[in-house]
PDB file of N, CA and C in Angstrom:
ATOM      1  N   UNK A   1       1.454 -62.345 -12.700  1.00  0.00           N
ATOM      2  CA  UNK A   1       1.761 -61.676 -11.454  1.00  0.00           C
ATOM      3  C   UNK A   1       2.443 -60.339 -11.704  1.00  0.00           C
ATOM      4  N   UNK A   2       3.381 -60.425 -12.602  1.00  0.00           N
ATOM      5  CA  UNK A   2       3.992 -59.338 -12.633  1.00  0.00           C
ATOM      6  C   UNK A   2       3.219 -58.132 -13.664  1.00  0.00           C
ATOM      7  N   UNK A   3       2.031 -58.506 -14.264  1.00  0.00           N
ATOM      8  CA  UNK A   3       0.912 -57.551 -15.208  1.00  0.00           C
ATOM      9  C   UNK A   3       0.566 -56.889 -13.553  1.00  0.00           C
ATOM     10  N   UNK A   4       0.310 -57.682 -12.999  1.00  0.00           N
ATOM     11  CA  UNK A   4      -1.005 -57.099 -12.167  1.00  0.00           C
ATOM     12  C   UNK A   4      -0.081 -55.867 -10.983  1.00  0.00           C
ATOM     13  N   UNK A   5       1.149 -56.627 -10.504  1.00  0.00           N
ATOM     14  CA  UNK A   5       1.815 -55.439  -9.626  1.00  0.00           C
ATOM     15  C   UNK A   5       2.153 -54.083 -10.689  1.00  0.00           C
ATOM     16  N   UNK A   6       2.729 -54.174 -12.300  1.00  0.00           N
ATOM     17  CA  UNK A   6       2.953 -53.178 -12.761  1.00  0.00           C
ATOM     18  C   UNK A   6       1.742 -52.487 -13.010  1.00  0.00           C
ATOM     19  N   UNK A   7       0.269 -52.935 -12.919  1.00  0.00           N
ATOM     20  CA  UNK A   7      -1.158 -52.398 -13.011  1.00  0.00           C
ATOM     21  C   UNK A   7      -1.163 -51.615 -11.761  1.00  0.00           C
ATOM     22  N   UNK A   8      -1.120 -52.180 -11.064  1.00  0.00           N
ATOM     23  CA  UNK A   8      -1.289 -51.801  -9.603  1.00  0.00           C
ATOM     24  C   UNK A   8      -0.133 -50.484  -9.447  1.00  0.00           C
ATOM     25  N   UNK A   9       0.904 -50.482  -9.870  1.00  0.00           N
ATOM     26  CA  UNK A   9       1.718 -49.473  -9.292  1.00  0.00           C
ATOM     27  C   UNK A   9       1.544 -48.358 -10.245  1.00  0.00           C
ATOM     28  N   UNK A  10       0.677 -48.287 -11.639  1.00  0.00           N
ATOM     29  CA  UNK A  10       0.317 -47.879 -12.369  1.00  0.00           C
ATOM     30  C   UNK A  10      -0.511 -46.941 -11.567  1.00  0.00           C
ATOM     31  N   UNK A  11      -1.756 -47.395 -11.048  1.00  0.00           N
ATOM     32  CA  UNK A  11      -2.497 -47.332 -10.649  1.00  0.00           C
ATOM     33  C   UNK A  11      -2.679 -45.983  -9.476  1.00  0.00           C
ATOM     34  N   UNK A  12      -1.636 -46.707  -8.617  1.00  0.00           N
ATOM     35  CA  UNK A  12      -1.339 -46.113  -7.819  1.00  0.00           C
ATOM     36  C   UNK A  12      -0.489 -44.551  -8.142  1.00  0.00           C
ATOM     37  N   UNK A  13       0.436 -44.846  -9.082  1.00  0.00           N
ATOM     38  CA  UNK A  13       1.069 -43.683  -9.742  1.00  0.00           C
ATOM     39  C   UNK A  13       0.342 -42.312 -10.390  1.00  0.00           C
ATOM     40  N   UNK A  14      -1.335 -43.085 -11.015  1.00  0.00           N
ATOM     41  CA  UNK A  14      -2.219 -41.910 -11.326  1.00  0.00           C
ATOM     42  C   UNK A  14      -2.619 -41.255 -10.264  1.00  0.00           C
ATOM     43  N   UNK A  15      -3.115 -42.037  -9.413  1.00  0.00           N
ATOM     44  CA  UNK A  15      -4.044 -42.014  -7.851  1.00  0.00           C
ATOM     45  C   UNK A  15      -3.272 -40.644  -7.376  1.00  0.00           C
ATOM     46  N   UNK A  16      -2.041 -40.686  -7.251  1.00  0.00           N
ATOM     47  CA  UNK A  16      -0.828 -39.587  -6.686  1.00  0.00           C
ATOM     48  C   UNK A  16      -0.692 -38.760  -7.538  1.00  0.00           C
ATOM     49  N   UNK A  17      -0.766 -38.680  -8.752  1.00  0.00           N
ATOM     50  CA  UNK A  17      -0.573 -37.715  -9.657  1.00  0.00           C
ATOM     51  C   UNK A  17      -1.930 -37.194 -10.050  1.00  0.00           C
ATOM     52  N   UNK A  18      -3.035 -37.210  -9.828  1.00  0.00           N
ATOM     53  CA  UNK A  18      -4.398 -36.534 -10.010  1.00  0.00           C
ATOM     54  C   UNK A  18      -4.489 -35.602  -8.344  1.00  0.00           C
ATOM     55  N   UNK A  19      -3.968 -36.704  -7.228  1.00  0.00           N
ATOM     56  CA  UNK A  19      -4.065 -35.775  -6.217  1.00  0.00           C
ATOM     57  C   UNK A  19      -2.767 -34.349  -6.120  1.00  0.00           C
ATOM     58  N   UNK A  20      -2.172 -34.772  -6.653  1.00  0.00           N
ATOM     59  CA  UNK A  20      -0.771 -33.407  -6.811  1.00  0.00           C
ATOM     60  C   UNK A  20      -1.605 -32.581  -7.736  1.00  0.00           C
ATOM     61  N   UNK A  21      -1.879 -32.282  -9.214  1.00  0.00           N
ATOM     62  CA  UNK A  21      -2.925 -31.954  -9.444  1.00  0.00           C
ATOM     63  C   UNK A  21      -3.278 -31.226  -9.231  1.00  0.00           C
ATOM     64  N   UNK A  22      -4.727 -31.412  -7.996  1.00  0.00           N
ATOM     65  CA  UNK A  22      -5.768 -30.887  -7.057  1.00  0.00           C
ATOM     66  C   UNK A  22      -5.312 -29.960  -6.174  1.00  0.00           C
ATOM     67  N   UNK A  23      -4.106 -30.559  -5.463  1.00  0.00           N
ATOM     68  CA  UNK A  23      -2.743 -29.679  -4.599  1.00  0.00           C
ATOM     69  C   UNK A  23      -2.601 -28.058  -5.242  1.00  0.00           C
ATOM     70  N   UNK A  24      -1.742 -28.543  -6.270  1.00  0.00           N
ATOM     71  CA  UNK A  24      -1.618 -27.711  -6.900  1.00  0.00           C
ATOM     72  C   UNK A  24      -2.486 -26.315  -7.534  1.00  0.00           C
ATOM     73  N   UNK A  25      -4.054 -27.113  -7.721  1.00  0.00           N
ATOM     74  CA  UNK A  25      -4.816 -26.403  -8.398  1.00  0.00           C
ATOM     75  C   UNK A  25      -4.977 -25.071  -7.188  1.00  0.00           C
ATOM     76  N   UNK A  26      -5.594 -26.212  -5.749  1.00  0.00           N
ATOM     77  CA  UNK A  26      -6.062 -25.310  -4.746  1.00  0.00           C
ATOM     78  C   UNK A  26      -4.940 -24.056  -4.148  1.00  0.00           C
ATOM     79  N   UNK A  27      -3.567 -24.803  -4.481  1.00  0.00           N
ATOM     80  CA  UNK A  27      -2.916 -23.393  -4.106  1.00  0.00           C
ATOM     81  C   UNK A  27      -2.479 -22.583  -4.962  1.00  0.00           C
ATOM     82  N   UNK A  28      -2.707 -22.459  -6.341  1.00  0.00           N
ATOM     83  CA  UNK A  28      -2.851 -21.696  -7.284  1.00  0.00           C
ATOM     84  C   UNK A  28      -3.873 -20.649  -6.973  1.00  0.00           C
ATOM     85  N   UNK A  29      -5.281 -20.902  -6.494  1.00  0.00           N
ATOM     86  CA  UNK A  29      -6.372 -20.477  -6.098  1.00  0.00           C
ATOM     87  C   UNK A  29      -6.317 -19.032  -4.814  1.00  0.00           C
ATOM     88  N   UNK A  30      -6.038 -20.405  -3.595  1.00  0.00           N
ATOM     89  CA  UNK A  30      -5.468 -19.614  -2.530  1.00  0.00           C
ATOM     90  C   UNK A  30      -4.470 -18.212  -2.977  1.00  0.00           C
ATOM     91  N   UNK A  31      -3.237 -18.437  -3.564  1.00  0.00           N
ATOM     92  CA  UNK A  31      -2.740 -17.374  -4.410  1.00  0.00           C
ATOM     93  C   UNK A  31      -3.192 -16.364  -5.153  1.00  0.00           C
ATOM     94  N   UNK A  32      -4.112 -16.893  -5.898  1.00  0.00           N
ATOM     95  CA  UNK A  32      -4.309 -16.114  -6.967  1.00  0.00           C
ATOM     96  C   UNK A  32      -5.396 -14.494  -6.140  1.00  0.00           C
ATOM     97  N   UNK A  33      -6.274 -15.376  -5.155  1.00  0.00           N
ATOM     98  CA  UNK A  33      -6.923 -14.739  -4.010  1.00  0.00           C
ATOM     99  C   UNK A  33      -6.326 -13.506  -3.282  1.00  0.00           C
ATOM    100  N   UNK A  34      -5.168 -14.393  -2.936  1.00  0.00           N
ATOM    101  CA  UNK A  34      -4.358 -13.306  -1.711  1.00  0.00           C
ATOM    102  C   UNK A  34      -3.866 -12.062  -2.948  1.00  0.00           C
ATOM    103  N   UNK A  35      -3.301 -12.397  -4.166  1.00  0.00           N
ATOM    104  CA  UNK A  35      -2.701 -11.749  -5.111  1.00  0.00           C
ATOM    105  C   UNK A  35      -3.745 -10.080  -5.039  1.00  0.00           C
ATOM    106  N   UNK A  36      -4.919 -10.805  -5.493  1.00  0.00           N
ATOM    107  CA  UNK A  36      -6.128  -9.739  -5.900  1.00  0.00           C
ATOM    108  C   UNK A  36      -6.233  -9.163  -4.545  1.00  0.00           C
ATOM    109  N   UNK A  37      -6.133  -9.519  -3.188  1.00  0.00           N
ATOM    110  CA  UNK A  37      -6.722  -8.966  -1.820  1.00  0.00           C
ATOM    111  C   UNK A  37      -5.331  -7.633  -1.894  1.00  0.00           C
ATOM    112  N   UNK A  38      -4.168  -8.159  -1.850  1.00  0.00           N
ATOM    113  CA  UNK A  38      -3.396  -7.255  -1.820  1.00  0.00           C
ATOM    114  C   UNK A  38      -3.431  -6.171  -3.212  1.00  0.00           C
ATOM    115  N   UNK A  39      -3.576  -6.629  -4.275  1.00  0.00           N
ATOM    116  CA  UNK A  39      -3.591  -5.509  -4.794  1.00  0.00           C
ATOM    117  C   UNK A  39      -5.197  -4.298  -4.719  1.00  0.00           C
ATOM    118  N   UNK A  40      -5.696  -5.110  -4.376  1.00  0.00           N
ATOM    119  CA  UNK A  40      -6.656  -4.391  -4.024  1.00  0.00           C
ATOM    120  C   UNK A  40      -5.925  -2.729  -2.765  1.00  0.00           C
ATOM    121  N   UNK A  41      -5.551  -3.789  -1.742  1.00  0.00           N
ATOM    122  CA  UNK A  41      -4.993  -2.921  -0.833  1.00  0.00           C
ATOM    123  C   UNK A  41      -4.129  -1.589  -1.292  1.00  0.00           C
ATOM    124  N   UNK A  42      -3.304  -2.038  -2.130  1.00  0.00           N
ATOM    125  CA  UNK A  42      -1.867  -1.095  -2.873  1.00  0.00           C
ATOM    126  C   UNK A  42      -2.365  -0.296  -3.305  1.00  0.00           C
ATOM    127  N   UNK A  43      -3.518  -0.827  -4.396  1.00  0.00           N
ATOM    128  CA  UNK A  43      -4.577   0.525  -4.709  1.00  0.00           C
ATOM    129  C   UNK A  43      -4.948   1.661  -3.599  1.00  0.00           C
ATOM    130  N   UNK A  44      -5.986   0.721  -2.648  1.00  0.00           N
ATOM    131  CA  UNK A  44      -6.530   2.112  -1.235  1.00  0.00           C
ATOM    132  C   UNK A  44      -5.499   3.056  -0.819  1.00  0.00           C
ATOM    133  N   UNK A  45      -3.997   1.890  -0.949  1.00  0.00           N
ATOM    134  CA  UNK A  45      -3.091   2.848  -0.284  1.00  0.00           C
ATOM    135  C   UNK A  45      -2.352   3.809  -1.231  1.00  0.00           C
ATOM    136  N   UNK A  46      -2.707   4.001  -2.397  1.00  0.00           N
ATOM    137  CA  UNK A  46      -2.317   4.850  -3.469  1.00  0.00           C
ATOM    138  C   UNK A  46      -2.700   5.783  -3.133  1.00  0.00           C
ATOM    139  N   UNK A  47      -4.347   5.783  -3.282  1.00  0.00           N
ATOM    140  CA  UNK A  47      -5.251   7.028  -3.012  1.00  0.00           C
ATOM    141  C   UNK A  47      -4.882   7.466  -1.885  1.00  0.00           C
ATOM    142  N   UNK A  48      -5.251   7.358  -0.748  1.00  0.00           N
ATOM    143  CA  UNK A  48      -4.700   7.525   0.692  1.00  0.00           C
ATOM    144  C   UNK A  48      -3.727   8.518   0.093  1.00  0.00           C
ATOM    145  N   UNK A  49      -2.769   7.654  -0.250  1.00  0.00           N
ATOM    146  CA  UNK A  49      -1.282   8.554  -0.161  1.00  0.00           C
ATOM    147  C   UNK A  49      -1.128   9.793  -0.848  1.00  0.00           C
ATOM    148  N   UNK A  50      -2.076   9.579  -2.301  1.00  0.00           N
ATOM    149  CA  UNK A  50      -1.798  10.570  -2.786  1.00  0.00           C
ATOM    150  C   UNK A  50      -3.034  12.181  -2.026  1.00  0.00           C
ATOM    151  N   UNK A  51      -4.428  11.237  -1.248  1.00  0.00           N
ATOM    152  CA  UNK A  51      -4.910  12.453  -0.747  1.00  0.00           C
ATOM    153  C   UNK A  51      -3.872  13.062   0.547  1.00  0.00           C
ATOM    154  N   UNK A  52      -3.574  12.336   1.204  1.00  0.00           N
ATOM    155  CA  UNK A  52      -1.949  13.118   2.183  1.00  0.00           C
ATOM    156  C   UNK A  52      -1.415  13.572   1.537  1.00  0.00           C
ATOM    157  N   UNK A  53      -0.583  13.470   0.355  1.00  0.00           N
ATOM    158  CA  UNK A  53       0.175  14.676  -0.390  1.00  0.00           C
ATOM    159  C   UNK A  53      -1.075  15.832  -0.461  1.00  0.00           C
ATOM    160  N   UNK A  54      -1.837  15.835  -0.697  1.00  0.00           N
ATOM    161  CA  UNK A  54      -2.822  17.383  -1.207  1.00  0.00           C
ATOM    162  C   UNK A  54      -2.774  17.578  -0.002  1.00  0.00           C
ATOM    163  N   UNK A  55      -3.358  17.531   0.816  1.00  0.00           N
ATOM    164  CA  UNK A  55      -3.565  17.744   2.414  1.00  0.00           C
ATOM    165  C   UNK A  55      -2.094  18.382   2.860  1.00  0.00           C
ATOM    166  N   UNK A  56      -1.054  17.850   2.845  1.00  0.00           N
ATOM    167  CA  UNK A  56       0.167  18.924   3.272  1.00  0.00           C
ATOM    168  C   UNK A  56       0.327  19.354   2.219  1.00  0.00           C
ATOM    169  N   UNK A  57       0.408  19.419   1.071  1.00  0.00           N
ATOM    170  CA  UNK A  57       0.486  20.488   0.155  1.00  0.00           C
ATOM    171  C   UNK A  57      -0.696  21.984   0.650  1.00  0.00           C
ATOM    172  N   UNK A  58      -1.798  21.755   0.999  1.00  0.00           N
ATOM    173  CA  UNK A  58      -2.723  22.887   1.260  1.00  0.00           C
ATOM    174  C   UNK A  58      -2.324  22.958   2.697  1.00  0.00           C
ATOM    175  N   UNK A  59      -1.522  22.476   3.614  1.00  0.00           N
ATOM    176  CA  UNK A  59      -1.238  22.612   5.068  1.00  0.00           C
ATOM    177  C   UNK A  59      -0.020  23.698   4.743  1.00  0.00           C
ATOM    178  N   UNK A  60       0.669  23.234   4.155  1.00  0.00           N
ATOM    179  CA  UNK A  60       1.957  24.296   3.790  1.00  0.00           C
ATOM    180  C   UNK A  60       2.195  24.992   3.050  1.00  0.00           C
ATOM    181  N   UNK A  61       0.585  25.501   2.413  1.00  0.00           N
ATOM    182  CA  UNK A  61       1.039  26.994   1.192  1.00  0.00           C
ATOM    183  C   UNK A  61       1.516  28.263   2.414  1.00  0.00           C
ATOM    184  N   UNK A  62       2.236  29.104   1.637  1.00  0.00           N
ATOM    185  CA  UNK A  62       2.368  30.185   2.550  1.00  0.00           C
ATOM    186  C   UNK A  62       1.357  30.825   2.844  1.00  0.00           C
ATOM    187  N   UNK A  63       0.411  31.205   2.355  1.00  0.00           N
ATOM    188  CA  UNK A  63      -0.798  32.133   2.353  1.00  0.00           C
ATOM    189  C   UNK A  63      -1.294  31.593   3.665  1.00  0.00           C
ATOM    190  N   UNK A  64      -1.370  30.290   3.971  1.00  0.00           N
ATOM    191  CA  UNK A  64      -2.320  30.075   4.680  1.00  0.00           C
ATOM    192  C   UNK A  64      -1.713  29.388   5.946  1.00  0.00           C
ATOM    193  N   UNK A  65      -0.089  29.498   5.687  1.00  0.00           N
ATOM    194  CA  UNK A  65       0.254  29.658   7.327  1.00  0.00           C
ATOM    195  C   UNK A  65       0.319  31.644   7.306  1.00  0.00           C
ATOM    196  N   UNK A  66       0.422  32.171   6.419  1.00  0.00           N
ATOM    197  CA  UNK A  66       0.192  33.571   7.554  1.00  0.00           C
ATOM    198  C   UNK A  66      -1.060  33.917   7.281  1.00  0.00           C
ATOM    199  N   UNK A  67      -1.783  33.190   7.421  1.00  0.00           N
ATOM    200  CA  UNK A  67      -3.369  33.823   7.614  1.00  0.00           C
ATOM    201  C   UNK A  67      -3.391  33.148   9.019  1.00  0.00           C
ATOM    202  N   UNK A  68      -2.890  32.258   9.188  1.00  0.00           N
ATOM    203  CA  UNK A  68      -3.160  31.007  10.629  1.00  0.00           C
ATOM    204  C   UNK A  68      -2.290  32.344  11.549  1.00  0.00           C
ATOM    205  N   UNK A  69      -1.254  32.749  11.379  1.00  0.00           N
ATOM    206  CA  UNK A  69      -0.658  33.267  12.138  1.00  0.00           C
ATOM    207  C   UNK A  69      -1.060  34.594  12.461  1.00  0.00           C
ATOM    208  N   UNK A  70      -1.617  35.185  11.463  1.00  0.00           N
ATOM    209  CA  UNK A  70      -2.332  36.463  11.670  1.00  0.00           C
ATOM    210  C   UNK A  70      -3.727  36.082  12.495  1.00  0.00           C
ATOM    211  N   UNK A  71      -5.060  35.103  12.278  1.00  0.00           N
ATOM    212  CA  UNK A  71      -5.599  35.035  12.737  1.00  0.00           C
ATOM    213  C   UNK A  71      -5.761  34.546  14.237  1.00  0.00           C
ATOM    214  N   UNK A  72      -4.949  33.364  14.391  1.00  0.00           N
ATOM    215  CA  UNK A  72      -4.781  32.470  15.681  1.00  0.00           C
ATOM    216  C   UNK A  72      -3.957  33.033  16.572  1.00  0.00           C
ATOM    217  N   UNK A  73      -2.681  33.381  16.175  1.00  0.00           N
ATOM    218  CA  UNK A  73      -1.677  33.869  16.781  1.00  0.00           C
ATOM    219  C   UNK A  73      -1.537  35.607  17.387  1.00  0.00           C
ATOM    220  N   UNK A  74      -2.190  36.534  16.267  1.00  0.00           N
ATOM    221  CA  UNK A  74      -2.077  37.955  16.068  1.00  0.00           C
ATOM    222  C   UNK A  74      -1.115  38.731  15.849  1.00  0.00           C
ATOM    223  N   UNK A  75      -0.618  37.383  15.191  1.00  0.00           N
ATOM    224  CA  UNK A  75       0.646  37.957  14.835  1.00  0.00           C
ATOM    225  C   UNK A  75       0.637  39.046  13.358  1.00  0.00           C
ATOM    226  N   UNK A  76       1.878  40.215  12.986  1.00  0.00           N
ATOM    227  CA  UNK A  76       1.656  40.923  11.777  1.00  0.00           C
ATOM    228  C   UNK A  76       2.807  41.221  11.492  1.00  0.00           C
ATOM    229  N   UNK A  77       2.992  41.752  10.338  1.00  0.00           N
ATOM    230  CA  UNK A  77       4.253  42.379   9.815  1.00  0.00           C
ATOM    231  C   UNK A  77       4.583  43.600  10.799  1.00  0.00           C
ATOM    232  N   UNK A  78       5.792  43.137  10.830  1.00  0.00           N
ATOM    233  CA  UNK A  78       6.214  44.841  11.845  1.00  0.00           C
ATOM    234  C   UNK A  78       6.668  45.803  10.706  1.00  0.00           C
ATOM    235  N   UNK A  79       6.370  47.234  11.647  1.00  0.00           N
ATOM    236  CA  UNK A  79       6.616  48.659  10.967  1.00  0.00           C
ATOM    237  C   UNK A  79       7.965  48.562  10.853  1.00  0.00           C
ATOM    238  N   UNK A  80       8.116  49.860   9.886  1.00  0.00           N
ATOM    239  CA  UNK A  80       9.478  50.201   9.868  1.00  0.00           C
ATOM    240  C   UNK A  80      10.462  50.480  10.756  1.00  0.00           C
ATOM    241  N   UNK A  81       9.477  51.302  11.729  1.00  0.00           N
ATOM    242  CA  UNK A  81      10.364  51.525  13.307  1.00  0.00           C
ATOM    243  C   UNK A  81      10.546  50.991  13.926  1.00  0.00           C
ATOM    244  N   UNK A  82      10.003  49.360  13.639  1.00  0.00           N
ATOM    245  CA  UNK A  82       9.981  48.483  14.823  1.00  0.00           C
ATOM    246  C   UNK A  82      11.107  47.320  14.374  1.00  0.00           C
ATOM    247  N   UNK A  83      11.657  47.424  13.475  1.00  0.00           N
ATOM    248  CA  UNK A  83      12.579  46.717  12.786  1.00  0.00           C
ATOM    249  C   UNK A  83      13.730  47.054  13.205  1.00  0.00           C
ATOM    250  N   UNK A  84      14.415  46.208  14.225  1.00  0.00           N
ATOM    251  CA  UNK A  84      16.097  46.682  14.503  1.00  0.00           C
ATOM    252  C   UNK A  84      17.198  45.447  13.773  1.00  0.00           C
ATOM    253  N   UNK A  85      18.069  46.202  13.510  1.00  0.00           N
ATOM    254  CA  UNK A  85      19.025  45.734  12.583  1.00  0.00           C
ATOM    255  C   UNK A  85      20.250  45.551  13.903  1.00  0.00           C
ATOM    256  N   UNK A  86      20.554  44.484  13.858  1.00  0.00           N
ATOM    257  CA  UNK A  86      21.740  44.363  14.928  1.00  0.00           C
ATOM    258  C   UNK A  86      23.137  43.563  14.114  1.00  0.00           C
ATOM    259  N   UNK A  87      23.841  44.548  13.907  1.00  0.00           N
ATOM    260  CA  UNK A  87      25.194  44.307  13.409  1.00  0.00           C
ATOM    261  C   UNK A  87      25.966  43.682  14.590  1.00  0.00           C
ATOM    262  N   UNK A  88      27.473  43.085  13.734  1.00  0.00           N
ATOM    263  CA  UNK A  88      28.614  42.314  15.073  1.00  0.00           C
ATOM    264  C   UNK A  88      29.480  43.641  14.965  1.00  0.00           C
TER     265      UNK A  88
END
C-alpha cells in the first residue's frame, strides 16, 4: 500500500513538474517575442529621431532663415542711414 501511494505521489509530482516546464517554456517564448517587437521599435525610433535632428538642424542654419526672411517676408539689411542708434 504504501509502494503504490509513494508511486502515485511520484507520479503525480512529475505530472506537475513537466507541466511547470511547458509554463515556463511558453512564457519564455511570449517574452522573448515581445523582447524582439520592442527592440525592433527602439530601432525605428532611433532613425526617426536621428532624421528630426537633420531636419532642425537644416530648419535652423542661418543662411536659410535669412533667405526665408528675405524671400517670404521682404525683409533686408538696412542702410546706413536707416540705422538709428538710441542712447539713455
Amino acid at each position: 500500500m504504501t509502494w503504490r501511494l509513494l508511486l502515485t505521489v511520484l507520479v503525480v509530482a512529475n505530472v506537475a513538474s513537466a507541466l511547470a516546464v511547458v509554463h515556463a517554456r511558453h512564457q519564455h517564448r511570449q517574452l522573448f517575442v515581445q523582447a524582439t517587437r520592442l527592440e525592433k521599435a527602439r530601432d525605428e525610433l532611433n532613425i526617426e529621431f536621428g532624421r528630426l535632428q537633420l531636419e532642425q538642424a537644416t530648419w535652423a542654419e542661418s543662411n536659410r532663415i535669412d533667405q526665408v526672411a528675405r524671400d517670404r517676408l521682404g525683409m533686408k539689411f538696412p542702410e546706413g542711414a536707416e540705422i538709428v542708434v538710441i542712447r539713455p
